[in-house]
N, C-alpha and C. Protein backbone atom coordinates (compact mmCIF):
# COMPACT_ATOMS: atom_id res chain seq x y z
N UNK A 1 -1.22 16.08 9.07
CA UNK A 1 -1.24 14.63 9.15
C UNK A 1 -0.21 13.99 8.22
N UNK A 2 0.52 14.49 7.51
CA UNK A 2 1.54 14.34 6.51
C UNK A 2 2.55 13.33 6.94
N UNK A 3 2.81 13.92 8.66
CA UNK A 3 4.11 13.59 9.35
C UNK A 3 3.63 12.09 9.57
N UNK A 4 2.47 11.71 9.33
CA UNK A 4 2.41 10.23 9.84
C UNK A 4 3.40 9.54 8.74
N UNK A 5 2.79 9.92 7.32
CA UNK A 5 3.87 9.16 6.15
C UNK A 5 4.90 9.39 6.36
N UNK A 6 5.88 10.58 6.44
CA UNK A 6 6.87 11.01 6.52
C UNK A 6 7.54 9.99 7.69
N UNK A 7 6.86 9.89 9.31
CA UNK A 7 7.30 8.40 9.95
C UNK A 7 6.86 6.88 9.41
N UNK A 8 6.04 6.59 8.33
CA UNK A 8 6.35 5.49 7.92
C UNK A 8 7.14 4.92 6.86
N UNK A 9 7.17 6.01 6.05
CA UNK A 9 7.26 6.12 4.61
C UNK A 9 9.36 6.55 4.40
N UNK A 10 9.12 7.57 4.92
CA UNK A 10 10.50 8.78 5.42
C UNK A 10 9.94 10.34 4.28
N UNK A 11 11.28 10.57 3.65
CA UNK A 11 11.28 11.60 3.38
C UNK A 11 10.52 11.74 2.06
N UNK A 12 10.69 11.19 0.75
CA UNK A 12 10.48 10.98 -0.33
C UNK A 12 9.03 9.91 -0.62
N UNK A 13 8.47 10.41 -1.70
CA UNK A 13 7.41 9.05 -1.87
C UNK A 13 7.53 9.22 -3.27
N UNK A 14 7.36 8.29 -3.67
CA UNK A 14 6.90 8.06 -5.21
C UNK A 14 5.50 8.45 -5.74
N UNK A 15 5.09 9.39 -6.44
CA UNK A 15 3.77 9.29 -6.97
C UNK A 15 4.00 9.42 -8.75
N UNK A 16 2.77 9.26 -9.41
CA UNK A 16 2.33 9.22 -11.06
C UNK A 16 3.82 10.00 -11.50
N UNK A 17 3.82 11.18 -11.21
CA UNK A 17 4.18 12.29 -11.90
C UNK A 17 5.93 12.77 -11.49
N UNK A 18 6.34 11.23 -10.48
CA UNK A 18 7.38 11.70 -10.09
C UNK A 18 7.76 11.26 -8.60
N UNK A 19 9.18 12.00 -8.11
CA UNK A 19 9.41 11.62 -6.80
C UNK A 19 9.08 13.04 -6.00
N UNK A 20 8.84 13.11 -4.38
CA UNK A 20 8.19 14.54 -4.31
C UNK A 20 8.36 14.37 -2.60
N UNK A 21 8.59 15.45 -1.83
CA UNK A 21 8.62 15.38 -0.71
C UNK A 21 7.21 14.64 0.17
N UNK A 22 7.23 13.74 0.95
CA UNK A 22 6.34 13.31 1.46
C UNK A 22 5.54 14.29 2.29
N UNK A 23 5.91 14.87 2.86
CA UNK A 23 5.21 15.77 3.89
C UNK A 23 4.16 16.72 2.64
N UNK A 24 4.22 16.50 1.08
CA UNK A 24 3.23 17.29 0.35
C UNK A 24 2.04 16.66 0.53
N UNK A 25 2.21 15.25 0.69
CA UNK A 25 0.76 14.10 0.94
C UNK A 25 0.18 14.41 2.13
N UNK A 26 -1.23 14.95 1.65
CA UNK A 26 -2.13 14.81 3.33
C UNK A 26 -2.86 13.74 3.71
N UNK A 27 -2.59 13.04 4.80
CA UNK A 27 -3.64 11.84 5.36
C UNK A 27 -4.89 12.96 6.23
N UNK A 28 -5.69 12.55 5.81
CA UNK A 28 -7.16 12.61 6.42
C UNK A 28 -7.52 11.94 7.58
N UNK A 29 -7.91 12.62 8.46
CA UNK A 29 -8.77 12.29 10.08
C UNK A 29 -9.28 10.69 8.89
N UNK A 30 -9.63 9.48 9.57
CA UNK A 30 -10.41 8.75 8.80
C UNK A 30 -9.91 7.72 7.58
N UNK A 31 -8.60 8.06 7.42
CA UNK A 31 -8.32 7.32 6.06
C UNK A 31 -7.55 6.38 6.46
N UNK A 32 -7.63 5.16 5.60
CA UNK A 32 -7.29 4.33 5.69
C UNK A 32 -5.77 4.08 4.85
N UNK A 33 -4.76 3.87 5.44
CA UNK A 33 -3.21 3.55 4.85
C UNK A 33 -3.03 2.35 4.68
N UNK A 34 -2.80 2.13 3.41
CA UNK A 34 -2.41 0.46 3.01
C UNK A 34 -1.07 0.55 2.82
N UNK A 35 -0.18 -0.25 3.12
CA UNK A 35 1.08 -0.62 2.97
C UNK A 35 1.13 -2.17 2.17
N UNK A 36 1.16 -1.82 0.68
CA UNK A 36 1.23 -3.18 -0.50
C UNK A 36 2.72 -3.46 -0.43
N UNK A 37 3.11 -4.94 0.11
CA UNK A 37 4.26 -5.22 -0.16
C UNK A 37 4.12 -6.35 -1.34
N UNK A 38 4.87 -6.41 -2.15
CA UNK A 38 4.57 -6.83 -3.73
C UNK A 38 5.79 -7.11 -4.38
N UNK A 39 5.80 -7.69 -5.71
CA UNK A 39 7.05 -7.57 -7.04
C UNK A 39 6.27 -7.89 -7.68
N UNK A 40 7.10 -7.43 -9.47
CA UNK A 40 6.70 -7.92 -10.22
C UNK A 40 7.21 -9.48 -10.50
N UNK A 41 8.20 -9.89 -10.25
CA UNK A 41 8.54 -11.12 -10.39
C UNK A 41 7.81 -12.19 -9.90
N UNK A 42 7.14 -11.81 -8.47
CA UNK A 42 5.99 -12.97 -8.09
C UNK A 42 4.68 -12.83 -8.40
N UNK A 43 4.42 -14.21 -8.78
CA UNK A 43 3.24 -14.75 -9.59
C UNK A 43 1.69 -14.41 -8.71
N UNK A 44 1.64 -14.87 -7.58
CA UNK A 44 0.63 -14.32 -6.94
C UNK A 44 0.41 -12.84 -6.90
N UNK A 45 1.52 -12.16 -6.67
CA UNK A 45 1.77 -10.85 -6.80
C UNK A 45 0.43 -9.78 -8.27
N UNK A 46 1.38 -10.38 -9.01
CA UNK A 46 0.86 -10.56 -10.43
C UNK A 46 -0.81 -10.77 -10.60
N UNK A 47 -1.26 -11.66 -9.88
CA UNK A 47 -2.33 -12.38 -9.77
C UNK A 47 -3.01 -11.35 -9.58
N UNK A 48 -3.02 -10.80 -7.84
CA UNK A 48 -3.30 -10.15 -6.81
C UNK A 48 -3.52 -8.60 -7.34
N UNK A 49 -2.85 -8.09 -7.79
CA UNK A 49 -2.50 -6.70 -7.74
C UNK A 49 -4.18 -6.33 -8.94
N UNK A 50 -4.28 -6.77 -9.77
CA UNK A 50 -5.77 -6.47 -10.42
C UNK A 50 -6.97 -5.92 -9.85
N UNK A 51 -6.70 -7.14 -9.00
CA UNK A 51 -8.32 -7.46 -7.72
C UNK A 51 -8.09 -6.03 -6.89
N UNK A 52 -6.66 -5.79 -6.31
CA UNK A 52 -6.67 -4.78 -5.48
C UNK A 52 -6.60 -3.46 -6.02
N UNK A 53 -6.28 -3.15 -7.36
CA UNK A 53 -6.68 -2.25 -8.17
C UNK A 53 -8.42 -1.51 -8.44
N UNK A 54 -8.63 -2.42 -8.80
CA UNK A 54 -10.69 -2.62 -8.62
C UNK A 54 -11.46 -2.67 -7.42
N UNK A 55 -10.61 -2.77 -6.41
CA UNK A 55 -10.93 -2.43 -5.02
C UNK A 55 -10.76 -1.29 -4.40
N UNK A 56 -9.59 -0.61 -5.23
CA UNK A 56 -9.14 0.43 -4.42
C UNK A 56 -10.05 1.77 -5.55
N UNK A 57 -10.40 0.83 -6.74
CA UNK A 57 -10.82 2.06 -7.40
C UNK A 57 -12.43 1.94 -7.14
N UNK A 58 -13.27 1.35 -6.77
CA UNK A 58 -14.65 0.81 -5.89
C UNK A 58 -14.49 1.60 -4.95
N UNK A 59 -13.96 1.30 -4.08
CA UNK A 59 -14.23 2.47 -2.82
C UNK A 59 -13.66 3.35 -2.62
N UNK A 60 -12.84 3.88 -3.19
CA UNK A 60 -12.74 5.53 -3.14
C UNK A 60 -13.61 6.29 -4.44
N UNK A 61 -14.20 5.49 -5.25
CA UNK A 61 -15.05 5.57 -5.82
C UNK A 61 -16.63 6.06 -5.31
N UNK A 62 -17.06 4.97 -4.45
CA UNK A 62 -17.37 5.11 -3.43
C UNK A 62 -17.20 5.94 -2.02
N UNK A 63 -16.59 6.61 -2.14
CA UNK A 63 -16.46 7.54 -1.24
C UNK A 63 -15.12 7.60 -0.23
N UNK A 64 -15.21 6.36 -0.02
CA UNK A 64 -14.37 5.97 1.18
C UNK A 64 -12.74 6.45 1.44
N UNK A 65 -12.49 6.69 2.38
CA UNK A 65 -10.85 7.46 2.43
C UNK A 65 -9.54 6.32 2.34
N UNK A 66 -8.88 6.36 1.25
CA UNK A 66 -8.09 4.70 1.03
C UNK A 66 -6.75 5.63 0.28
N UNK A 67 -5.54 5.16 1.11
CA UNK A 67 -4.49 5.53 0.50
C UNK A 67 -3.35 4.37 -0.32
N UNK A 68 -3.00 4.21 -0.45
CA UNK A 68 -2.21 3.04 -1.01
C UNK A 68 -0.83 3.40 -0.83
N UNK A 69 0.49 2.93 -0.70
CA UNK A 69 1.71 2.92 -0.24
C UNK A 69 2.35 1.67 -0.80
N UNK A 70 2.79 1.61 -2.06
CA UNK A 70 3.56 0.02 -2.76
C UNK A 70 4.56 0.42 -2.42
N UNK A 71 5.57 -0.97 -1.62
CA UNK A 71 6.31 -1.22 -0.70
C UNK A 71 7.04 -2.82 -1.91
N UNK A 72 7.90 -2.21 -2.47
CA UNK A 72 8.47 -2.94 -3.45
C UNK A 72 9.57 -4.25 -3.23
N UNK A 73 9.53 -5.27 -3.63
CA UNK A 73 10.37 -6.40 -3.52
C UNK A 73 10.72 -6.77 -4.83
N UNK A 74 10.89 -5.91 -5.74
CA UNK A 74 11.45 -6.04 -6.92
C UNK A 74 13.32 -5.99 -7.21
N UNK A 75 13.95 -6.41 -7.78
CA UNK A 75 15.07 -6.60 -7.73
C UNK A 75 15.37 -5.77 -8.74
N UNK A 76 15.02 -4.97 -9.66
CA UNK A 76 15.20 -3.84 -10.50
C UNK A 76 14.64 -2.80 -10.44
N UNK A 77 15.38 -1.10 -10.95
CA UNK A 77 14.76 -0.50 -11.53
C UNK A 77 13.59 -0.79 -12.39
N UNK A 78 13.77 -1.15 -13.43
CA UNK A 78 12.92 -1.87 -14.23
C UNK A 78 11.67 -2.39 -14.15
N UNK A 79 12.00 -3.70 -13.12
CA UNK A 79 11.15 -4.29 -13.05
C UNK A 79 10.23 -3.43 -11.93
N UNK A 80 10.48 -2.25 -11.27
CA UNK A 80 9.74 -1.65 -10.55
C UNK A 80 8.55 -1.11 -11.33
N UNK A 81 9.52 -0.16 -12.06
CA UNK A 81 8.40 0.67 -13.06
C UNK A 81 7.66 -0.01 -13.90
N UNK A 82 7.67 -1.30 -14.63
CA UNK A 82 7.21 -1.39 -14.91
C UNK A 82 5.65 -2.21 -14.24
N UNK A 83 6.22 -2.35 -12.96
CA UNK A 83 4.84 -3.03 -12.52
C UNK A 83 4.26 -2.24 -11.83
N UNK A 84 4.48 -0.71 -11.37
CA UNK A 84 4.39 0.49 -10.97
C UNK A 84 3.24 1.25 -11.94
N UNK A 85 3.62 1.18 -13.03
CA UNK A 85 2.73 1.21 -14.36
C UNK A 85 1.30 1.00 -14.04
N UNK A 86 1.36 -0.68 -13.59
CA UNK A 86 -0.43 -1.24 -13.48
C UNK A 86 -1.02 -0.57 -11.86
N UNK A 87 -0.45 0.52 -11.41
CA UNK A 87 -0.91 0.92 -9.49
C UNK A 87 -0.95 2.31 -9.96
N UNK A 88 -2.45 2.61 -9.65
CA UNK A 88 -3.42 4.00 -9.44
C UNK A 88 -2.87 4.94 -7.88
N UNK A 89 -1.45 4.38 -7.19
CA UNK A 89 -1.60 4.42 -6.14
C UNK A 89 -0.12 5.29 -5.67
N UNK A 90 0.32 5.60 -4.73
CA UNK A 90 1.60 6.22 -4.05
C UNK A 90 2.67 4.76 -4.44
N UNK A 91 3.96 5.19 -4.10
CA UNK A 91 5.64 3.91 -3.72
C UNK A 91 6.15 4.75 -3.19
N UNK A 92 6.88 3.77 -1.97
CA UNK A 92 8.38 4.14 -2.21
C UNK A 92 9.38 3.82 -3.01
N UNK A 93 9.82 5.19 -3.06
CA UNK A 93 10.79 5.21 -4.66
C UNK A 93 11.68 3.83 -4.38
N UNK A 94 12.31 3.24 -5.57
CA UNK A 94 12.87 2.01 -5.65
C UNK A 94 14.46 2.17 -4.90
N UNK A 95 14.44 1.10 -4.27
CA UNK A 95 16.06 1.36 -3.37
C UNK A 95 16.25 2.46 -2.28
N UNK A 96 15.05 3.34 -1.80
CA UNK A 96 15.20 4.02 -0.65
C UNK A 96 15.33 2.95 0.44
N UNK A 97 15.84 3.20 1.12
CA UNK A 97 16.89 3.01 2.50
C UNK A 97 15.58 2.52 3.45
N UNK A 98 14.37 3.53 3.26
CA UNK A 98 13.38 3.57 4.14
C UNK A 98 12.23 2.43 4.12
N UNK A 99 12.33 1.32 2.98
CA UNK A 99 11.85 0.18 2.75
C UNK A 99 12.60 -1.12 3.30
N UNK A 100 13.65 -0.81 3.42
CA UNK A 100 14.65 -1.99 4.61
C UNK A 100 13.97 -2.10 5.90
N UNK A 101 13.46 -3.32 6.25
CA UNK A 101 13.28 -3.44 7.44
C UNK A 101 11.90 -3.26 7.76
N UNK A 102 11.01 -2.60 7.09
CA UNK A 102 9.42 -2.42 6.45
C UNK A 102 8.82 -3.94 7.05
N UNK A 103 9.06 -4.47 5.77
CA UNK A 103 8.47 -6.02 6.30
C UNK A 103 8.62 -6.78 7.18
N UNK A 104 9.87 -6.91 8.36
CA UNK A 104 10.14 -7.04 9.05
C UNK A 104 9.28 -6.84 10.59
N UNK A 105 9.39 -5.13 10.24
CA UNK A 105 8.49 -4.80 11.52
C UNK A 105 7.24 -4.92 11.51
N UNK A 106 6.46 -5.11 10.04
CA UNK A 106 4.75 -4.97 10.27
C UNK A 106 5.22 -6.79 10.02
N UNK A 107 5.85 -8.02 10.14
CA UNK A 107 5.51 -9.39 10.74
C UNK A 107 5.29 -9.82 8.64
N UNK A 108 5.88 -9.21 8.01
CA UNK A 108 5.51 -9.74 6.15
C UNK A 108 6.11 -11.02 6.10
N UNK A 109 5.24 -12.13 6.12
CA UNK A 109 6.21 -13.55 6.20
C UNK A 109 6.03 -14.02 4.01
N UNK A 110 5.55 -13.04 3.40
CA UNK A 110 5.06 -13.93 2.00
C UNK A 110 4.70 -12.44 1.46
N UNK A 111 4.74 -12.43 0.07
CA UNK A 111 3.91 -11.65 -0.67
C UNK A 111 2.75 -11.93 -1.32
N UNK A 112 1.92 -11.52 -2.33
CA UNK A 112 1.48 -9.82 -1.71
C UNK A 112 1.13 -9.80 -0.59
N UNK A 113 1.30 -9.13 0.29
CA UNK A 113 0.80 -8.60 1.65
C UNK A 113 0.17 -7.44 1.86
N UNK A 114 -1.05 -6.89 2.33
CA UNK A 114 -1.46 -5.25 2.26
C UNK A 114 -2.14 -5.65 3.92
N UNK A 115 -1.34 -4.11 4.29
CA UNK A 115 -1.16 -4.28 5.96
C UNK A 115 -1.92 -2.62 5.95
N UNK A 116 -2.97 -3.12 6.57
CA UNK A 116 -4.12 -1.58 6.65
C UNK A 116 -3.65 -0.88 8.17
N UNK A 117 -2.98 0.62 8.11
CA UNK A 117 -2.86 1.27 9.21
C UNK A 117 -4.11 2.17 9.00
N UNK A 118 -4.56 3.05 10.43
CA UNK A 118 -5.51 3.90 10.59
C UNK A 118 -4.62 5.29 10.18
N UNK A 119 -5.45 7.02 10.20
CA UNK A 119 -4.65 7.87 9.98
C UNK A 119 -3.67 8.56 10.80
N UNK A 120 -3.59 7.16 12.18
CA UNK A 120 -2.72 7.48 12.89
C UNK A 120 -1.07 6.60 12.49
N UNK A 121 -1.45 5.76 11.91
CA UNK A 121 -0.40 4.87 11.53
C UNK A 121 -0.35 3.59 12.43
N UNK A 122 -1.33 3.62 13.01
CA UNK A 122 -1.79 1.92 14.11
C UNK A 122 -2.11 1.13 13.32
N UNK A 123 -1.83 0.09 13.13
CA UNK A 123 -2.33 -1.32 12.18
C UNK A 123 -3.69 -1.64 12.63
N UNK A 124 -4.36 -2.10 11.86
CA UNK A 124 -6.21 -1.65 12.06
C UNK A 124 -6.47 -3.07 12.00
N UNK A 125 -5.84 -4.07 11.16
CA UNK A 125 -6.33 -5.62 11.25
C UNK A 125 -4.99 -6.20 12.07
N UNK A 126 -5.21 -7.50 12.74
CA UNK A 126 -4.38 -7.78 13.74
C UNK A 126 -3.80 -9.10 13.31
N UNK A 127 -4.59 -9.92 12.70
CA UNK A 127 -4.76 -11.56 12.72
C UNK A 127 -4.37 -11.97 10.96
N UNK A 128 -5.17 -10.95 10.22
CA UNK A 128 -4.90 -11.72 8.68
C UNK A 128 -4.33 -10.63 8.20
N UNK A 129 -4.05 -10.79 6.73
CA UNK A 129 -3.64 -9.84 6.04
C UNK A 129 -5.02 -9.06 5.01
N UNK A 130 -4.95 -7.75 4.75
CA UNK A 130 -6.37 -7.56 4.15
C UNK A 130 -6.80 -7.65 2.71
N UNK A 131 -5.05 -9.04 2.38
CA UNK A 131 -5.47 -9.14 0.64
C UNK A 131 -6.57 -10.33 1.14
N UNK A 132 -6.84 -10.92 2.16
CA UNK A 132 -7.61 -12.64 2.68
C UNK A 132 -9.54 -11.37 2.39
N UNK A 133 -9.29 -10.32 3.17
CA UNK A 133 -10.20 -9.55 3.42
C UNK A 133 -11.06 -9.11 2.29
N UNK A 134 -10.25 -8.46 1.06
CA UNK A 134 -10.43 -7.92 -0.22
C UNK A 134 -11.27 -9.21 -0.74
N UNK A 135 -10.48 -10.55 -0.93
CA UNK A 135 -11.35 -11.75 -1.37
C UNK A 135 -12.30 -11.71 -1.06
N UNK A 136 -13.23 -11.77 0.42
CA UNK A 136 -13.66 -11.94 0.81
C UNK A 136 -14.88 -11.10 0.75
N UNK A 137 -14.64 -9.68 0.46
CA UNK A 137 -15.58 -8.93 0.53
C UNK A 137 -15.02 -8.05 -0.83
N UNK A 138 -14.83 -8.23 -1.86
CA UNK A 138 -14.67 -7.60 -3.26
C UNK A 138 -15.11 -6.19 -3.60
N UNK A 139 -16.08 -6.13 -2.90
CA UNK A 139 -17.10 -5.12 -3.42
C UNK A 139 -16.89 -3.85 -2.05
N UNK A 140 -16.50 -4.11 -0.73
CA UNK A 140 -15.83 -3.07 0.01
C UNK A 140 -16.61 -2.66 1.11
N UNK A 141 -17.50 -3.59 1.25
CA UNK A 141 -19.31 -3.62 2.26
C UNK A 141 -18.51 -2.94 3.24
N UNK A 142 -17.92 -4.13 4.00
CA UNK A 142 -17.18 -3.59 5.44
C UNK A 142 -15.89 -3.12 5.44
N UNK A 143 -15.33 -2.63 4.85
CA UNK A 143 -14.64 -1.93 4.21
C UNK A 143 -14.63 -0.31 4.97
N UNK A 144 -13.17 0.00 5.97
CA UNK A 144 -12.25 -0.68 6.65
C UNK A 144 -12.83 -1.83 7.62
N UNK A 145 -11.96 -3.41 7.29
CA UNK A 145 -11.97 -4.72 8.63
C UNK A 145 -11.29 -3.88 9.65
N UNK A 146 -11.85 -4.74 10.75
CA UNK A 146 -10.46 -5.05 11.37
C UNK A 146 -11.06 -6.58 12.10
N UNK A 147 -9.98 -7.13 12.49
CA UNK A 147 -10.34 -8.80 13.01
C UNK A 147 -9.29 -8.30 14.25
């Protein structure tokens, strides 16, 4: 199930410990793929990224199958890592080729944006984005939406 990231993601992903061939990441029958488009420079961003931290650490806490994928709009090295720092979660590495055009095709009109695919890579909510969702349900009840 690797090859799903490897077609969304490409070759490379960013994790804790480094940059690393994607196809090492396994998606699970069941799990849920978030695609966080974000910076550190924006303020909501900033805001946002806490709540979805405590969400993401709640339900996989909880059991639940939740991958994360930060999808960067940062204008530095720098400013990547360092807001890379506050995410328990996967990136694409800063300035890969394979984040051009990202927001574009999943419809990203604003940041933060977190666009939930299934472990097929199908977009699972249709209508909102699932940072409106996270508000809404904090704690992860229905947790994966879809609308």
């Amino acid at each position: 199930m690797s090859s799903v990231l490897v077609k969304l993601v490409g070759d490379k992903i960013q994790t804790k410990e480094g940059i690393v061939d994607t196809s090492t990441i396994t998606v699970d029958d069941g799990q849920v793929i978030g695609l966080y488009f974000s910076a550190h420079w924006c303020p909501p961003c900033r805001k946002f990224t806490p709540k979805l931290v405590e969400f993401y650490n709640k339900v996989t806490k909880d059991g639940k199958k939740f991958l994360i994928i930060f999808v960067s709009a940062d204008r530095s090295q720098q400013q990547f890592s360092d807001y890379y720092k506050e995410m328990p979660w996967l990136a694409i590495p800063f300035g890969s080729d394979n984040q051009e055009g990202m927001g574009e095709e999943y419809g990203i009109r604003g940041i933060p944006t977190l666009v939930l695919l299934d472990s097929a890579g199908k977009r699972i909510q249709s209508k909102s984005d699932a940072r409106t969702m996270i508000n809404a349900d904090p704690e992860g009840a229905e947790f994966p939406w879809s609308t």
